[in-house]
Protein backbone atom coordinates (compact mmCIF):
# COMPACT_ATOMS: atom_id res chain seq x y z
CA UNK A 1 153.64 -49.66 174.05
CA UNK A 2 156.63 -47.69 175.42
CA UNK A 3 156.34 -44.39 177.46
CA UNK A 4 156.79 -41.94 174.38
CA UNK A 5 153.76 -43.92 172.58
CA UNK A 6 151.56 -43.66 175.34
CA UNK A 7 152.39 -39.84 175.57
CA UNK A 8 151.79 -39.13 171.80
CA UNK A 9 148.59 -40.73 172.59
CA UNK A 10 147.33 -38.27 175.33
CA UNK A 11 148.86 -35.23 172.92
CA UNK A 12 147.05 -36.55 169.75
CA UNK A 13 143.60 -36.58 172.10
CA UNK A 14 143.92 -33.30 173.53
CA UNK A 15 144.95 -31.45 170.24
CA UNK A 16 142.53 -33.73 168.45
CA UNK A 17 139.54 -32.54 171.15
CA UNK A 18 140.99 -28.62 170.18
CA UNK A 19 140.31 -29.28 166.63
CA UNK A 20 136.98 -30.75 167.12
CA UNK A 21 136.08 -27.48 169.10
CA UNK A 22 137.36 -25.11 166.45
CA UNK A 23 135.31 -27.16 163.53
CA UNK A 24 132.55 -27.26 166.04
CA UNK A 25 132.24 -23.41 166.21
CA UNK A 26 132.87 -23.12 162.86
CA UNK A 27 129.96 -25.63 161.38
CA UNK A 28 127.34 -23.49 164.04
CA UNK A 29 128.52 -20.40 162.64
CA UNK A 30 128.16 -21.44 158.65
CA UNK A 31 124.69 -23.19 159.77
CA UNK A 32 123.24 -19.61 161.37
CA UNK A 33 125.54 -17.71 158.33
CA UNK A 34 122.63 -15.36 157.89
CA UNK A 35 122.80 -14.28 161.59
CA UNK A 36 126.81 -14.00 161.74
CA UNK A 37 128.22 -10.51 160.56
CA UNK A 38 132.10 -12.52 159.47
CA UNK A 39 135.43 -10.66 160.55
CA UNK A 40 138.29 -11.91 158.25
CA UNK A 41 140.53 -11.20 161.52
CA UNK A 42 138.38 -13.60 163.89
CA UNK A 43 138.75 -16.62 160.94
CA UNK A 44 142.76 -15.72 160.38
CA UNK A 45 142.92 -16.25 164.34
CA UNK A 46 141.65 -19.50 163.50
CA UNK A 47 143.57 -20.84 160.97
CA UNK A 48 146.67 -19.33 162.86
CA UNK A 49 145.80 -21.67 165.85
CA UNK A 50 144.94 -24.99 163.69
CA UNK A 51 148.14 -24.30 162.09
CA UNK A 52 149.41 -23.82 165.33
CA UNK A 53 148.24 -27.12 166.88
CA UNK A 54 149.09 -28.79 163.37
CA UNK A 55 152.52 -27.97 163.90
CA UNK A 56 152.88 -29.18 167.34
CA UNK A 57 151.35 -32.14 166.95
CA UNK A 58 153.64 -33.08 163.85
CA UNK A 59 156.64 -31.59 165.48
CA UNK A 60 155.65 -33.65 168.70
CA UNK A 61 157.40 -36.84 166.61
CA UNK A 62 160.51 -35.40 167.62
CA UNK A 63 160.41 -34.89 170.88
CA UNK A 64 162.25 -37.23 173.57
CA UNK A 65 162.05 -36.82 176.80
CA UNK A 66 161.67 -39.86 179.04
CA UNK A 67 160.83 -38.21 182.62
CA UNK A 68 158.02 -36.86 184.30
CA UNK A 69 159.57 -33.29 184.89
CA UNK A 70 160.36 -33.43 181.14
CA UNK A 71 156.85 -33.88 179.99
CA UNK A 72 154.77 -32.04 182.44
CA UNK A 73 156.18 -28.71 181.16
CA UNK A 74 155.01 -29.94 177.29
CA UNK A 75 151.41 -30.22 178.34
CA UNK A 76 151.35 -27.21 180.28
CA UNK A 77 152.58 -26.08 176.28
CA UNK A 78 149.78 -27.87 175.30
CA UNK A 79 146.66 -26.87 177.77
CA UNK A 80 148.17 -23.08 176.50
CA UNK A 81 147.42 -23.66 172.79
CA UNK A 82 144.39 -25.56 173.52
CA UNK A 83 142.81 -22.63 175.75
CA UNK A 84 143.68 -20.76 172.69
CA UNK A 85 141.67 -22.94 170.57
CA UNK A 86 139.07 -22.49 172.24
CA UNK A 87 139.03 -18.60 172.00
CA UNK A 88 139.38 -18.41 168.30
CA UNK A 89 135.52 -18.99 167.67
CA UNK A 90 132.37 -18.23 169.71
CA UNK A 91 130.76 -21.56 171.73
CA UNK A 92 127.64 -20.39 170.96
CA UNK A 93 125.15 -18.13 168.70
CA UNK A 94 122.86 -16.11 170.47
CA UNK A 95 119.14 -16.27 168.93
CA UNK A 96 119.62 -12.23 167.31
CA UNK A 97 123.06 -13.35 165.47
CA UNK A 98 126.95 -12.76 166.26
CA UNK A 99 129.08 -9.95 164.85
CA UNK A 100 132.63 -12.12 164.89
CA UNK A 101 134.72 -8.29 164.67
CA UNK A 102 132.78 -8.13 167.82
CA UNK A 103 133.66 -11.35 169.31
CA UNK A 104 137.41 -10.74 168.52
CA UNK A 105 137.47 -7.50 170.16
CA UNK A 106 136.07 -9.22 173.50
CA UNK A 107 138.14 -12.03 173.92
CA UNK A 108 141.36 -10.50 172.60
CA UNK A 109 143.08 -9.78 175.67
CA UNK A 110 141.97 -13.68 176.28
CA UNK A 111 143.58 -14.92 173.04
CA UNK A 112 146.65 -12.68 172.85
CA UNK A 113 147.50 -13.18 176.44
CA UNK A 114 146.72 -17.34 175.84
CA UNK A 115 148.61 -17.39 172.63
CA UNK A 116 151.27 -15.51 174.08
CA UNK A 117 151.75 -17.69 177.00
CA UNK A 118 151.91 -20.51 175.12
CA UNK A 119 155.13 -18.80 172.33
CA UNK A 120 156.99 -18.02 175.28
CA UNK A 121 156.31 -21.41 177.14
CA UNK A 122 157.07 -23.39 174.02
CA UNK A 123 160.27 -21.30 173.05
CA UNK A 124 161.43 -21.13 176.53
CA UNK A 125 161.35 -25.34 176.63
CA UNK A 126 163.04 -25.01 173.22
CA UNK A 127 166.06 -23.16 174.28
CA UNK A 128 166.38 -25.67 177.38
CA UNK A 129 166.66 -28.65 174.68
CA UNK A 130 169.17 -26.72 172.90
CA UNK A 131 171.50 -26.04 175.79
CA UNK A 132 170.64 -29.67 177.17
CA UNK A 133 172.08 -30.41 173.80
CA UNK A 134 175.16 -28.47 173.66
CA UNK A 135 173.87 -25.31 171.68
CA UNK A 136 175.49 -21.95 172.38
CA UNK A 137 173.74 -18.96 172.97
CA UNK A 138 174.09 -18.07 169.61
CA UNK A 139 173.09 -20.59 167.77
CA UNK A 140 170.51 -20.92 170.02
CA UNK A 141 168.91 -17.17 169.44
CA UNK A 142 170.17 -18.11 165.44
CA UNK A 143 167.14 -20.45 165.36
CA UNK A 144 164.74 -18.68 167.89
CA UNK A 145 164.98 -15.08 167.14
CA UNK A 146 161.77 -14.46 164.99
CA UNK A 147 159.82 -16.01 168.11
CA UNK A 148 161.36 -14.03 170.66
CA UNK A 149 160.97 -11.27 168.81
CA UNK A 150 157.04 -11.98 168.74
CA UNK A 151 157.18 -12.74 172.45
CA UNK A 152 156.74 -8.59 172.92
CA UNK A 153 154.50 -7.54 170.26
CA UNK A 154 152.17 -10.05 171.07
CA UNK A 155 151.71 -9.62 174.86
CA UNK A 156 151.45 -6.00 173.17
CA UNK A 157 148.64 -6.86 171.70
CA UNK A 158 146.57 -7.52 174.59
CA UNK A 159 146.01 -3.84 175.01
CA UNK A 160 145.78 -2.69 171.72
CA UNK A 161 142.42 -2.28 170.54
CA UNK A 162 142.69 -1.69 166.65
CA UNK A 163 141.87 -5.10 165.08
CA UNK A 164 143.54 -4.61 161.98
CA UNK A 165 146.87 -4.51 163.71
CA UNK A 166 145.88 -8.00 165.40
CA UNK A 167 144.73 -9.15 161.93
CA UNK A 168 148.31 -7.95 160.00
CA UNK A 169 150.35 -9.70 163.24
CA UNK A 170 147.76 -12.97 162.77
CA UNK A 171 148.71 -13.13 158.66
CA UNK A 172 152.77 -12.28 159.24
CA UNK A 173 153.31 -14.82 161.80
CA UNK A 174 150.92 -17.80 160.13
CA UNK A 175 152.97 -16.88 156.77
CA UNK A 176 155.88 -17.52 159.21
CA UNK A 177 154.75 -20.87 160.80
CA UNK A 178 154.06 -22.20 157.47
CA UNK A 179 156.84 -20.70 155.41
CA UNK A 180 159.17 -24.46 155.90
CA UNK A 181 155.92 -27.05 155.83
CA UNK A 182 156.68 -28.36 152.23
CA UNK A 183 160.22 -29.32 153.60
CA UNK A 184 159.22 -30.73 157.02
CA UNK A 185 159.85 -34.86 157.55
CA UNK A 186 157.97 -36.37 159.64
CA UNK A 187 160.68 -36.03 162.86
CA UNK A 188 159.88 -32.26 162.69
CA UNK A 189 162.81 -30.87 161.03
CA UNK A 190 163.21 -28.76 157.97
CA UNK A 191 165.01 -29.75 155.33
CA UNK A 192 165.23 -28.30 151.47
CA UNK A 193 166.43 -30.28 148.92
């Protein structure tokens, strides 16, 4: 096994253990259903962030660094999204039920300020890889301006209380992440035919 194996190894653990707390939350809500009041923004937060950690761990094929200082950063990227994760849904159901609007409006300044973290962490290790490869600052900002963009609105978000607005930001960028799945290879790339 060569270094990049046993990496994608430790990566395909810790999203895998993200996953399995999302679905675990998720089965304890749908077993006390008649106790949980559902918020369609709480589950869209969800699916955002297993799309999320989908995405890196597919997109992880493609990555190639060889040296400690240029992994370490990637799990920091990593521990980010899976903090996330484990935001989305509650750990636990009290014995007189959940309201999950409620839940969302507690731990937003958590998620936003998790999730936001993570964007600019991820982006900001993007844009090193494209200079380290020769990219100018153009082309660089060509391919990462949605996401920088997002950057501000969502470390907006941390202080804005109306959950709707959270919910339409949740849908837009999700739409976003997936919008270039059905053309993704397995190295991570896009490509239409």
């Amino acid at each position: 096994m060569n270094t990049f194996e046993y990496i994608t190894v430790l990566v395909s653990i810790v999203i895998g253990l993200a996953i399995a707390d999302m679905v675990t939350s998720l089965h304890r809500l749908l077993r006390a259903r008649k106790d949980v009041q559902w918020d369609w923004v709480s589950l869209a937060a969800a699916l955002l962030i297993l799309a999320e950690l989908f995405n890196l761990w597919w997109k992880w094929h493609g990555f190639t660094g060889n040296t400690l200082g240029q992994v370490v950063p990637y799990f920091g990227v990593l521990i980010l999204l899976f903090l996330t994760a484990c935001a989305t849904l509650p750990d636990a159901i009290p014995a007189d039920g959940i309201d999950l609007g409620r839940y969302f409006d507690d731990t937003r300044p958590y998620f936003w300020s998790t999730y936001s973290a993570y964007v600019a962490s991820w982006i900001t290790l993007r844009l090193v890889d494209d200079f380290s490869s020769g990219a100018t600052a153009a082309d660089a900002l060509a391919l990462r301006w949605f996401d920088l963009l997002n950057i501000p609105i969502f470390i907006a978000l941390i202080f804005v209380r109306l959950r709707w607005v959270s919910g339409v930001v949740i849908v837009a960028t999700l739409l976003w992440l997936m919008k270039d799945w059905w053309f993704m290879r397995l190295a991570g790339e896009a490509t239409r035919t």
